[in-house]
C-alpha atoms as a PDB file:
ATOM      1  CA  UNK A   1      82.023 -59.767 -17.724  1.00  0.00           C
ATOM      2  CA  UNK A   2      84.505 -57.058 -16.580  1.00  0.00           C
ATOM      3  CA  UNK A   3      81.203 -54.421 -16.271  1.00  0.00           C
ATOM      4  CA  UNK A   4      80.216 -56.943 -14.376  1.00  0.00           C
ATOM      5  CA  UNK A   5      83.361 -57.632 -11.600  1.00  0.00           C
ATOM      6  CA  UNK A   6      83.109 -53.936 -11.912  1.00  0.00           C
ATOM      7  CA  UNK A   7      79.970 -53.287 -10.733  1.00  0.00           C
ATOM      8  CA  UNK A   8      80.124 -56.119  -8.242  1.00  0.00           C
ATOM      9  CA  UNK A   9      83.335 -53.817  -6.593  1.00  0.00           C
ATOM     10  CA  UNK A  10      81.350 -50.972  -6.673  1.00  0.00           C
ATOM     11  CA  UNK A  11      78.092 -52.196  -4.789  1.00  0.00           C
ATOM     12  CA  UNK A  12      80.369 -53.500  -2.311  1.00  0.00           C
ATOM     13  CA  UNK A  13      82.250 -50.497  -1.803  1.00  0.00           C
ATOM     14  CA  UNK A  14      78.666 -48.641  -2.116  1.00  0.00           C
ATOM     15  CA  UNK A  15      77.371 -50.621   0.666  1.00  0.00           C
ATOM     16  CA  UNK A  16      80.611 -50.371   2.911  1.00  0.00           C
ATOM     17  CA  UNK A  17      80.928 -47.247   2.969  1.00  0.00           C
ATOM     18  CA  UNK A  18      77.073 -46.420   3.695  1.00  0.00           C
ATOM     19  CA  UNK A  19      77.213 -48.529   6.573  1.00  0.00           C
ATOM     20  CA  UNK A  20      80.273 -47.228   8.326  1.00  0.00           C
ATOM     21  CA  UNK A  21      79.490 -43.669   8.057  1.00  0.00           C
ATOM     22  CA  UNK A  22      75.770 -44.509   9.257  1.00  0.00           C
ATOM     23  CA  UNK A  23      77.413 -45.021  12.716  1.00  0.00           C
ATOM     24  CA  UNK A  24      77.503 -41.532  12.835  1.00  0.00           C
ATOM     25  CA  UNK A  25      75.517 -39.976  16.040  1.00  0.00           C
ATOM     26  CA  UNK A  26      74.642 -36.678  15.254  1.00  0.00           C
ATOM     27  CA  UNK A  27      72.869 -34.941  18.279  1.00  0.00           C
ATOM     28  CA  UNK A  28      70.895 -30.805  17.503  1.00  0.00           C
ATOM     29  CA  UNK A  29      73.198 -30.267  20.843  1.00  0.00           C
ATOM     30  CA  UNK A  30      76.687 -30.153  19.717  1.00  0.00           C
ATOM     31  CA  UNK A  31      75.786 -27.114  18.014  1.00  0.00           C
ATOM     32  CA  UNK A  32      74.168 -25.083  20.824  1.00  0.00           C
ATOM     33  CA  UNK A  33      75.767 -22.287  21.807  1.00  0.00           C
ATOM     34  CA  UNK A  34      78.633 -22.685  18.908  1.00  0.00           C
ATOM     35  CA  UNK A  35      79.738 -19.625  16.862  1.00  0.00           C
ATOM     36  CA  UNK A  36      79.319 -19.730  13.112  1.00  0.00           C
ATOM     37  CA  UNK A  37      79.863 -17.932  10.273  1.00  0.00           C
ATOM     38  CA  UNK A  38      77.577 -18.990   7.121  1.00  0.00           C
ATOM     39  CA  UNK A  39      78.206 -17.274   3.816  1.00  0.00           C
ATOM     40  CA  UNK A  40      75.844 -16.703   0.859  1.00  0.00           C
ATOM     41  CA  UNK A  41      72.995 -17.296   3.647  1.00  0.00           C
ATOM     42  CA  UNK A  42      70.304 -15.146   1.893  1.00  0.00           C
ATOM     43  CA  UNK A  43      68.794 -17.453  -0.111  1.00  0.00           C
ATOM     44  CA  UNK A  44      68.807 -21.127  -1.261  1.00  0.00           C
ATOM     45  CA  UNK A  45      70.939 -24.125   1.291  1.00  0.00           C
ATOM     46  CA  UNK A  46      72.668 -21.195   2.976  1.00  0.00           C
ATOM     47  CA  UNK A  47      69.765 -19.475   4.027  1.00  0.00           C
ATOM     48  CA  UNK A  48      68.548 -23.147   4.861  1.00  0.00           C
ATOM     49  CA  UNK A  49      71.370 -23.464   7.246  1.00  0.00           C
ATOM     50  CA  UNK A  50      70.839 -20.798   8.992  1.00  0.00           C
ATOM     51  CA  UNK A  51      67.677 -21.507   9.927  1.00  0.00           C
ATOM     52  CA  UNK A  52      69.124 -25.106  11.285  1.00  0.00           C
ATOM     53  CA  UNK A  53      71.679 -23.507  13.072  1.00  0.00           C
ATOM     54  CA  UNK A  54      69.162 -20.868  14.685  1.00  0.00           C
ATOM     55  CA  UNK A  55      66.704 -23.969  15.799  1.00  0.00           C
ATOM     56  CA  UNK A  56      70.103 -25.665  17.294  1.00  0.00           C
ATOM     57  CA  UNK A  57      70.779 -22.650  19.495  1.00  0.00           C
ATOM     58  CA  UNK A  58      74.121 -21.238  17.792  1.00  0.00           C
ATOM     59  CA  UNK A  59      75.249 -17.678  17.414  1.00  0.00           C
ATOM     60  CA  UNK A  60      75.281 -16.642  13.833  1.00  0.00           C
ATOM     61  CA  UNK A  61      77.047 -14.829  11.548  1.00  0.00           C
ATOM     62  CA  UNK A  62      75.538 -14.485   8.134  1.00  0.00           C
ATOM     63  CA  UNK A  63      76.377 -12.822   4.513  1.00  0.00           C
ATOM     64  CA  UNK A  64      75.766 -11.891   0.980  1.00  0.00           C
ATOM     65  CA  UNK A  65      75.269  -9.746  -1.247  1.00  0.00           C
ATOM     66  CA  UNK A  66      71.990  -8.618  -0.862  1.00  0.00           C
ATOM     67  CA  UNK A  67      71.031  -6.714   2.573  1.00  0.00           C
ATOM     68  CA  UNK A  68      66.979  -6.660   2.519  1.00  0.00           C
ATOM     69  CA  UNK A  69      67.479 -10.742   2.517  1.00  0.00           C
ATOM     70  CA  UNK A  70      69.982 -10.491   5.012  1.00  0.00           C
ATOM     71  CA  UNK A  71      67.630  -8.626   7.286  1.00  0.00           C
ATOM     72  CA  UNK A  72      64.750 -10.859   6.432  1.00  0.00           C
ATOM     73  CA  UNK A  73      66.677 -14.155   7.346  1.00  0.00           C
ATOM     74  CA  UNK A  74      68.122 -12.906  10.620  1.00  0.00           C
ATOM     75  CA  UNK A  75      65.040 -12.053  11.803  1.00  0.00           C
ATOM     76  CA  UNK A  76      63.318 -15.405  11.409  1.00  0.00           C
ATOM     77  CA  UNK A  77      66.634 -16.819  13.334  1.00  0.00           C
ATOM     78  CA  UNK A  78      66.125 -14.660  15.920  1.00  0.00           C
ATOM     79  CA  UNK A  79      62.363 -15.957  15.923  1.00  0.00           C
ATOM     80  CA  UNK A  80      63.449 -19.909  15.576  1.00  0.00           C
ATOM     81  CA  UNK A  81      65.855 -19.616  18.827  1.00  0.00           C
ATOM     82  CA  UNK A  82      69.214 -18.656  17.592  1.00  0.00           C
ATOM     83  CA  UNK A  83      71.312 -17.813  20.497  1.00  0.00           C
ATOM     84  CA  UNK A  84      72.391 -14.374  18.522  1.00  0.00           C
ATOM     85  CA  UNK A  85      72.044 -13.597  14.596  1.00  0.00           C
ATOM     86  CA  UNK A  86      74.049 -11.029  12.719  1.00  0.00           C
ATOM     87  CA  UNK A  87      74.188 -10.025   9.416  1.00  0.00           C
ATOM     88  CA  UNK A  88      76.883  -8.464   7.357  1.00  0.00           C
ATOM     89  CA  UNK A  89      76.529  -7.595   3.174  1.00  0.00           C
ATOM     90  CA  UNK A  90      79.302  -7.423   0.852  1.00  0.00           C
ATOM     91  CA  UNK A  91      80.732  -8.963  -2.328  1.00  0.00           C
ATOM     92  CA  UNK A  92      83.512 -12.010  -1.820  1.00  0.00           C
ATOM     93  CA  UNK A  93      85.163 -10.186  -5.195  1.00  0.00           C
ATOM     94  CA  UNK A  94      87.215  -8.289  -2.783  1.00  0.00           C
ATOM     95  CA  UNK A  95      89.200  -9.987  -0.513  1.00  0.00           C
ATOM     96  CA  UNK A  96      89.391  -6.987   2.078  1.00  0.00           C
ATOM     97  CA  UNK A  97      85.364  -8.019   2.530  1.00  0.00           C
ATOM     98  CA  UNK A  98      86.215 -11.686   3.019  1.00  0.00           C
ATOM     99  CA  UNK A  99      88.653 -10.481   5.804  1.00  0.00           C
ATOM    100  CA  UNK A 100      86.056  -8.119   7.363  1.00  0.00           C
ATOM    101  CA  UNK A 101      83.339 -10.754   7.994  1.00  0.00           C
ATOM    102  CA  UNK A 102      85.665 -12.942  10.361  1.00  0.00           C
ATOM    103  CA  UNK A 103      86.887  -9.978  11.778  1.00  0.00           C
ATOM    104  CA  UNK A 104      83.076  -8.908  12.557  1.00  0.00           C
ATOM    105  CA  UNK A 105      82.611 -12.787  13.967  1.00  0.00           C
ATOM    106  CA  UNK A 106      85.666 -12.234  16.455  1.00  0.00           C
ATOM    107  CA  UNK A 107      84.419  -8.684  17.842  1.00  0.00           C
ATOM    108  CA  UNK A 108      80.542 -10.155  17.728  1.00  0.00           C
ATOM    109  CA  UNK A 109      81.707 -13.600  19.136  1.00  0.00           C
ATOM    110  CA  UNK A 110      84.732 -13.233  20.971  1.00  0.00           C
ATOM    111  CA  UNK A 111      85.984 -16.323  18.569  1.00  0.00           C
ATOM    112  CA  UNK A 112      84.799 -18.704  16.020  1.00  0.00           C
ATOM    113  CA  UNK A 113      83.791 -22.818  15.767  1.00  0.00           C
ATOM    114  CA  UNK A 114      82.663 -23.153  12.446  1.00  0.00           C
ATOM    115  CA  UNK A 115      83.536 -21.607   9.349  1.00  0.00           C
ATOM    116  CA  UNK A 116      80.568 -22.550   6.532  1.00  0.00           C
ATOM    117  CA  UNK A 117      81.694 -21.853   3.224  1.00  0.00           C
ATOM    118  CA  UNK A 118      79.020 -21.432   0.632  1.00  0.00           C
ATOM    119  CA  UNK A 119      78.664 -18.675  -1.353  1.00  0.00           C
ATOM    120  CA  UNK A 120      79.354 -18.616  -5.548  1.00  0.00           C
ATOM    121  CA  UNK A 121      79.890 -15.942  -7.889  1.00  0.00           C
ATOM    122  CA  UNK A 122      76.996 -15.388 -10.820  1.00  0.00           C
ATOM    123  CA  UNK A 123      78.036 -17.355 -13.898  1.00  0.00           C
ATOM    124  CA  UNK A 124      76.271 -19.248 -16.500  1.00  0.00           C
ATOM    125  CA  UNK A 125      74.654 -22.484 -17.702  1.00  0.00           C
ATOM    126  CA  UNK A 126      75.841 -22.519 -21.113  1.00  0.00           C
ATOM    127  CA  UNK A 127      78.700 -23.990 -23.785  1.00  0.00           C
ATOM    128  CA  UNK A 128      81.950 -22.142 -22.876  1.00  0.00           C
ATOM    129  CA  UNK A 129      82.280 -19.089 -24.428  1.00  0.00           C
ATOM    130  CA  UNK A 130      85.808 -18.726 -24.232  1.00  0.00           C
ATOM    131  CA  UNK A 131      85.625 -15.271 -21.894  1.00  0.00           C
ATOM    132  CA  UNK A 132      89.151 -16.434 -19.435  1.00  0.00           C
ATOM    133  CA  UNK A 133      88.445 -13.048 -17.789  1.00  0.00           C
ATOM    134  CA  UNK A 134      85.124 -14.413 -16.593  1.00  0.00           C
ATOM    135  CA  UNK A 135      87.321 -17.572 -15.272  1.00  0.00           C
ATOM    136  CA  UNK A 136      89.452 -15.731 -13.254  1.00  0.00           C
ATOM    137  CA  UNK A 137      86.439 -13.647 -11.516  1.00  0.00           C
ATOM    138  CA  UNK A 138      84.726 -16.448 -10.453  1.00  0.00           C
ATOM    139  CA  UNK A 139      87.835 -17.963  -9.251  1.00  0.00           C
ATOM    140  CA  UNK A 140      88.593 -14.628  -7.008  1.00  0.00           C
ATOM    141  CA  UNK A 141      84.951 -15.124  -5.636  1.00  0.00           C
ATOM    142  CA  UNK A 142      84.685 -18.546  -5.641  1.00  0.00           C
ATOM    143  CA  UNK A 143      88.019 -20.055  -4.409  1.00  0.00           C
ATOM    144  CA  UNK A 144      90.337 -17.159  -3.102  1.00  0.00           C
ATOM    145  CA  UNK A 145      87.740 -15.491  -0.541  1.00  0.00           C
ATOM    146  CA  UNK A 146      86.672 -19.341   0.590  1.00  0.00           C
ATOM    147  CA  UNK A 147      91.119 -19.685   0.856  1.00  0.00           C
ATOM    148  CA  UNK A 148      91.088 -15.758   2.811  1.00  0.00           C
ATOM    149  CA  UNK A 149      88.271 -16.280   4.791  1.00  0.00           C
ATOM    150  CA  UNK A 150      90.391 -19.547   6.416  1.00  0.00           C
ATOM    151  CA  UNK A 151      93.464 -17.831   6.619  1.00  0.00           C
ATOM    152  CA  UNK A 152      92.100 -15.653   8.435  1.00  0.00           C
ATOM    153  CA  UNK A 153      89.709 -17.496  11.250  1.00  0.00           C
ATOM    154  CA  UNK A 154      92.274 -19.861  11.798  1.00  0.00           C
ATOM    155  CA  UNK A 155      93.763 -18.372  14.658  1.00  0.00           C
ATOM    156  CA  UNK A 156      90.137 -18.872  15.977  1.00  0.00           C
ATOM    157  CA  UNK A 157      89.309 -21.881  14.782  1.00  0.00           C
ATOM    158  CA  UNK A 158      92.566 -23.470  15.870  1.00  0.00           C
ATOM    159  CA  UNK A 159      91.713 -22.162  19.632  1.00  0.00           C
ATOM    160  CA  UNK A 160      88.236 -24.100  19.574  1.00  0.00           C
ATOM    161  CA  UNK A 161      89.128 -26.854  17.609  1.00  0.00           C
ATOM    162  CA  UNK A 162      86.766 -25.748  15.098  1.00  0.00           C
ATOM    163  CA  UNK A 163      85.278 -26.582  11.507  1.00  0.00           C
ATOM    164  CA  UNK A 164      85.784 -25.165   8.457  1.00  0.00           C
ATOM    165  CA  UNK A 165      82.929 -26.383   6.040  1.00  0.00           C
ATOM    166  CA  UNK A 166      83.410 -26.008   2.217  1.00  0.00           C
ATOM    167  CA  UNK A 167      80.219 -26.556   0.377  1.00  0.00           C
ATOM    168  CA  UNK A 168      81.182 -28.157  -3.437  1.00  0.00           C
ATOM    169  CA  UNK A 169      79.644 -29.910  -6.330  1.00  0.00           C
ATOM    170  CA  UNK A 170      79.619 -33.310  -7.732  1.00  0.00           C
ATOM    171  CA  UNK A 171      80.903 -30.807 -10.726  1.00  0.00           C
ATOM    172  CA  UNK A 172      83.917 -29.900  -8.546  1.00  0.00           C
ATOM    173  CA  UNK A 173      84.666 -34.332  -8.608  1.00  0.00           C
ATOM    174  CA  UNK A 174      83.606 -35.086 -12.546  1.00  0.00           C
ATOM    175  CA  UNK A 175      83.872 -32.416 -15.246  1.00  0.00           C
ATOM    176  CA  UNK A 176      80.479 -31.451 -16.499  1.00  0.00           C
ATOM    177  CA  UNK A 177      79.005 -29.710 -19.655  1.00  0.00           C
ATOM    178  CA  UNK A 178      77.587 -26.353 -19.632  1.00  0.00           C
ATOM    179  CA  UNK A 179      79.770 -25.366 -16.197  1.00  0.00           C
ATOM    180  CA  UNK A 180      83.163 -24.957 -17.198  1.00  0.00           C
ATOM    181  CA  UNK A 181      83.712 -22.151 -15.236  1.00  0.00           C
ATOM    182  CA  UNK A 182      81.853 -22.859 -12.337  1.00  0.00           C
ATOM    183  CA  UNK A 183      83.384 -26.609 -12.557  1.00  0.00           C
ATOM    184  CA  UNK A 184      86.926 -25.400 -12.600  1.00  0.00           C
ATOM    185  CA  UNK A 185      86.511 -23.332  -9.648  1.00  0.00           C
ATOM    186  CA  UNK A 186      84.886 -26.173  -7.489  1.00  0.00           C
ATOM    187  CA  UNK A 187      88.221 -28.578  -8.677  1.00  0.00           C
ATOM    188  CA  UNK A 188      90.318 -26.008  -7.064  1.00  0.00           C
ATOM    189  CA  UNK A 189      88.311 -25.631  -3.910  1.00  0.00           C
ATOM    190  CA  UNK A 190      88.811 -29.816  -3.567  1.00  0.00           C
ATOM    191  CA  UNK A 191      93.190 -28.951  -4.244  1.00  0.00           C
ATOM    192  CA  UNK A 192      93.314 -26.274  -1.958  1.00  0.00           C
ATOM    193  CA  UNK A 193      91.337 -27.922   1.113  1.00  0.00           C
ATOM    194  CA  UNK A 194      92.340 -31.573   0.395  1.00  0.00           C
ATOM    195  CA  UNK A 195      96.054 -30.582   0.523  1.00  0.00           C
ATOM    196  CA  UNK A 196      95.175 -28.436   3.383  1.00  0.00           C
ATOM    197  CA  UNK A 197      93.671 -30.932   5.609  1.00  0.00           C
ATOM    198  CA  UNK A 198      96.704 -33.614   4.843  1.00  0.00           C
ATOM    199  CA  UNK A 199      98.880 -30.805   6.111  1.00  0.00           C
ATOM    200  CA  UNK A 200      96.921 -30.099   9.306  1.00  0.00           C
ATOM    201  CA  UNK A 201      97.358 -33.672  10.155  1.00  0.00           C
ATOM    202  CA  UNK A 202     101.255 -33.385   9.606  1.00  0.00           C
ATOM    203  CA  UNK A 203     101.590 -30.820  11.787  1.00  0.00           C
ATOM    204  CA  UNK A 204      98.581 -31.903  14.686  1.00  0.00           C
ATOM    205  CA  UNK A 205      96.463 -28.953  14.185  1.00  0.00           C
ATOM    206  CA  UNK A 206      92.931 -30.052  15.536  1.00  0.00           C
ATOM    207  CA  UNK A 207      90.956 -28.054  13.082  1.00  0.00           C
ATOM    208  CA  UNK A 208      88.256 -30.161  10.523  1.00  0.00           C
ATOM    209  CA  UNK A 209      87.963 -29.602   7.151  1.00  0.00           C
ATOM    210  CA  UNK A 210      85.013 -31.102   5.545  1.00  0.00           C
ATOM    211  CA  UNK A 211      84.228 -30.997   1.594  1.00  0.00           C
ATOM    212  CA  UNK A 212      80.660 -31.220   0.549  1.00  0.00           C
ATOM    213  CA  UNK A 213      79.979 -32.306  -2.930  1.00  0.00           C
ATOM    214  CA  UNK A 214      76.332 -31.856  -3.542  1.00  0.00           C
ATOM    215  CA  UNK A 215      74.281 -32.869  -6.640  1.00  0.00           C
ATOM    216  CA  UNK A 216      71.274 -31.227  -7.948  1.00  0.00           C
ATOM    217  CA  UNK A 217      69.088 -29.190  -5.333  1.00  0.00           C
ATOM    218  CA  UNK A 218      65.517 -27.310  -5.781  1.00  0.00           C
ATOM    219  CA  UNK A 219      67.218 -23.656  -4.562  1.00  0.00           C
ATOM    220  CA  UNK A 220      65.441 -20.919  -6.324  1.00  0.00           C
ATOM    221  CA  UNK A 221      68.391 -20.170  -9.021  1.00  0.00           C
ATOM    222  CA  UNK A 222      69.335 -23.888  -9.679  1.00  0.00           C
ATOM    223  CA  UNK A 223      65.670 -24.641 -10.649  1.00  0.00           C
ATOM    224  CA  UNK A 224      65.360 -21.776 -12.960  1.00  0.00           C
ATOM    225  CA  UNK A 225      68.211 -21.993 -14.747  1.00  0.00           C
ATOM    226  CA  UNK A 226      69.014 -26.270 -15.145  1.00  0.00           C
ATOM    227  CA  UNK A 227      65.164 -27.388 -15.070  1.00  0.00           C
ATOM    228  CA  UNK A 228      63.722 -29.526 -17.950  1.00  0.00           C
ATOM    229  CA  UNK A 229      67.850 -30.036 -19.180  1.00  0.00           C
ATOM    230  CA  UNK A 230      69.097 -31.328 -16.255  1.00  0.00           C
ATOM    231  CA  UNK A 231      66.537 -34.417 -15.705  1.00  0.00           C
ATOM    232  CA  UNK A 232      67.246 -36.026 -12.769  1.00  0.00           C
ATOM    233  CA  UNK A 233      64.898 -34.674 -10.105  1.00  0.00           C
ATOM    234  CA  UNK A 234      66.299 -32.145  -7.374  1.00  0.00           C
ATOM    235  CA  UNK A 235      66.798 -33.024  -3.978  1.00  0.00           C
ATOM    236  CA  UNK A 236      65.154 -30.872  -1.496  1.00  0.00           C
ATOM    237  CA  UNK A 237      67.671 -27.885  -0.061  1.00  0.00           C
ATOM    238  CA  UNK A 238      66.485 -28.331   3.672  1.00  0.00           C
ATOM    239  CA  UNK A 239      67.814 -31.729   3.625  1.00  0.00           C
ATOM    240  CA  UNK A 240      70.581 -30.649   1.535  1.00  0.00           C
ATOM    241  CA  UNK A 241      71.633 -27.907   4.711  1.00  0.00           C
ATOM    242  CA  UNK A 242      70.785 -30.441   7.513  1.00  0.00           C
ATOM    243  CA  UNK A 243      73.209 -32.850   5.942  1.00  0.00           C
ATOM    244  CA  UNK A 244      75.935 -30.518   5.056  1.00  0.00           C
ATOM    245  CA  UNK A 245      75.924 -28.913   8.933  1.00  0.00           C
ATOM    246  CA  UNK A 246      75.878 -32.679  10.077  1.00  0.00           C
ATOM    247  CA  UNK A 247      79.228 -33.438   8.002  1.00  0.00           C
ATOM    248  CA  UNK A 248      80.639 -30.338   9.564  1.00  0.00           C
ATOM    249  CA  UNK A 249      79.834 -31.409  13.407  1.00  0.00           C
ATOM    250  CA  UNK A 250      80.589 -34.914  12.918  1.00  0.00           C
ATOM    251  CA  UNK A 251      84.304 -34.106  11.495  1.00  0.00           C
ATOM    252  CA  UNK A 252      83.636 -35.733   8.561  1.00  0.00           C
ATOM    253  CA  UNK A 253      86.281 -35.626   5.646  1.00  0.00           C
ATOM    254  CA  UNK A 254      83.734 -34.885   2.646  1.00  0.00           C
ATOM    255  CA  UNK A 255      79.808 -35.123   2.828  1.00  0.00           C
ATOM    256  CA  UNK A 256      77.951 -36.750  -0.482  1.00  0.00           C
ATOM    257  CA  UNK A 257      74.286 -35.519  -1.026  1.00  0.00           C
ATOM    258  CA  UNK A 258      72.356 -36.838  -2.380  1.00  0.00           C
ATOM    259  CA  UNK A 259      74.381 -40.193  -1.847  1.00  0.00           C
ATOM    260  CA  UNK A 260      73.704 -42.024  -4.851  1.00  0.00           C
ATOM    261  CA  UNK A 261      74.102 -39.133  -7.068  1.00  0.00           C
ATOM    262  CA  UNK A 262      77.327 -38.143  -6.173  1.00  0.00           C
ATOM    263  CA  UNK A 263      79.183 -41.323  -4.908  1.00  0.00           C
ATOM    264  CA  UNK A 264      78.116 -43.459  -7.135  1.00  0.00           C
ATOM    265  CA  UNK A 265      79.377 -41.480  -9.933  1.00  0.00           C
ATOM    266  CA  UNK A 266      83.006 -40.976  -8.498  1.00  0.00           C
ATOM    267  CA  UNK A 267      83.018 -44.648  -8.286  1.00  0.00           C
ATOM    268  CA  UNK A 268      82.298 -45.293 -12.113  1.00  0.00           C
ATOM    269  CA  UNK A 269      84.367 -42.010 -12.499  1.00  0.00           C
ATOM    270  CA  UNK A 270      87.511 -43.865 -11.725  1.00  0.00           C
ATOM    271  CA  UNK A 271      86.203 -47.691 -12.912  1.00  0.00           C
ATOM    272  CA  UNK A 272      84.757 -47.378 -15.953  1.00  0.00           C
ATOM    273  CA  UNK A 273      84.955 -43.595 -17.487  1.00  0.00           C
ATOM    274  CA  UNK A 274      83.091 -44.085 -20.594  1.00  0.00           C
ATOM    275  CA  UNK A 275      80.074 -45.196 -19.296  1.00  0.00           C
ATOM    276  CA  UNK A 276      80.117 -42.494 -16.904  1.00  0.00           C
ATOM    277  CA  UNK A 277      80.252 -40.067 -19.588  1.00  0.00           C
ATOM    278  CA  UNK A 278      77.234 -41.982 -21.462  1.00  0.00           C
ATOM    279  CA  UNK A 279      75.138 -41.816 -18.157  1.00  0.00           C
ATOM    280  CA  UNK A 280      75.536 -38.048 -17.589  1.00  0.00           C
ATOM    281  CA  UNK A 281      74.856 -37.165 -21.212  1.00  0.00           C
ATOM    282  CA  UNK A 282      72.111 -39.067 -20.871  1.00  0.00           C
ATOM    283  CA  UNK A 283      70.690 -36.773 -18.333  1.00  0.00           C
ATOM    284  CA  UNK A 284      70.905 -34.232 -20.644  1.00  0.00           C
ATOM    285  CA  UNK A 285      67.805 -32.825 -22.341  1.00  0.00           C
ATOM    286  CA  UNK A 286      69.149 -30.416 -24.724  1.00  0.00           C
ATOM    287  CA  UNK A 287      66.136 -29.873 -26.709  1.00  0.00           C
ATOM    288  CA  UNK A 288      65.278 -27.910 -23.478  1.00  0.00           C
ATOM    289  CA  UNK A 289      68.250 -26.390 -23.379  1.00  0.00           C
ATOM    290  CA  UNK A 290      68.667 -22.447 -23.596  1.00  0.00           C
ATOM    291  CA  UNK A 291      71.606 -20.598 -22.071  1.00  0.00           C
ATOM    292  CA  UNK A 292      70.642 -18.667 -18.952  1.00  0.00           C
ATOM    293  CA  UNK A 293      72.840 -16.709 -15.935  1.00  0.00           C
ATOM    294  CA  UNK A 294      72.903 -18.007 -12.712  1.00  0.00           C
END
């Protein structure tokens, strides 16, 4: 009976929430002409993005680690209408490169609206192997250049009234198995930019910070390294990028895609634990499972 009041609340809340945030107009337009910044853009949703962006008419600024994609993707934004594309290739592991590419957005640009934070360090699908150095890499990479990056264009940002865009992880929300690294660095990114944003509002600076927790997409490297263990189908990554620049141009506070895999779960996260831990091991094939780097 108390599963039941339960899951009573949490349609309710489901359907509330759906409803209210459907009121949402989101018009191609509001981005024209804007100056962004997209990071790990050479393959997978970032890439995806930029191609969004580009049909949407904004300047772009986009990086990553490798430059032949780079290239490769700023070239088909020029071709889909961008109103400028730029590349710039580096590694986030140093936060003197996280620096440089807003510094390259402010001499390309002349000043910055939207900050999209994407990129991740390589890591691996796999029981922890107890490696704490490997922890505190992907933390340097994957929280403390997406912290320096928005130190850094807020000066910008804070003249435009601008975005700053943090892509996460339903595994950055609910602790998963076989991503404890990679999980612990997306908990931090939801401390640092949470706390962030409350303070912002304290102290009336008109800058948005929007979390994106994302659930399973078909990017290149998620599909080889989680398919056949992971068995809930992925949801397509053009979608995925449409949805997450939406959230960011809207002002939205956090961004759930797909819906029902991510909000749904943070619901029974909080309600009823247990079975949320039976559902996701559930969804666990680990007959197919083999570790593998992402």
């Amino acid at each position: 009976m108390a599963l039941l009041k339960a899951l009573v609340v949490f349609t309710g809340i489901f359907l509330a929430v759906y409803f209210y945030s459907a009121g949402d107009v989101f018009e191609p337009a509001m981005l024209k002409g804007k100056r962004v910044i997209v990071t790990g853009a050479s393959s997978g949703i970032g890439e995806q993005m930029a191609y969004h962006l580009a049909k949407m008419g904004s300047h772009i600024l986009i990086t990553a680690r490798t430059e032949e994609k780079l290239k490769k993707v700023v070239a088909q934004c020029t071709h889909l209408g961008a109103a400028s594309a730029h590349y710039i290739a580096g590694s986030m592991d140093t936060m003197t490169f996280a620096k440089l590419v807003v510094h390259k957005a402010e001499n390309l640009f002349g000043g910055l609206d939207m900050l999209i934070l994407n990129h991740i360090g390589h890591t691996y699908f796999g029981y922890f192997d107890g490696n704490i150095d490997h922890v505190r890499d992907l933390l340097e990479i994957n929280v403390l250049s997406y912290a320096t990056m928005t130190v850094a264009a807020l000066p910008m940002l804070k003249k435009s009234n601008g975005n700053v865009v943090v892509v996460s992880s339903v595994a950055g929300k609910i602790g998963l198995p076989l991503t404890v690294p990679y999980s612990t660095t997306k908990f931090a990114l939801d401390g640092f930019f949470s706390s962030l944003r409350m303070e912002f509002i304290q102290q009336n600076i008109d800058v948005s910070i929007t979390l994106c927790i994302i659930s399973y997409i078909d990017t290149d490297s998620a599909l080889k390294t989680v398919s056949g263990v992971i068995q809930q189908p992925a949801a397509p990554k053009e979608e995925c990028a449409l949805e997450i620049i939406k959230g960011g141009a809207l002002r939205k506070r956090e961004v759930y895609y797909q819906y029902h895999a991510t909000k749904i779960p943070l619901l029974l996260r909080d309600w009823a634990p247990e079975l949320l831990q039976s559902l996701l091991l559930k969804n666990y094939n680990m007959d197919n499972f083999q570790r593998k780097e992402v």
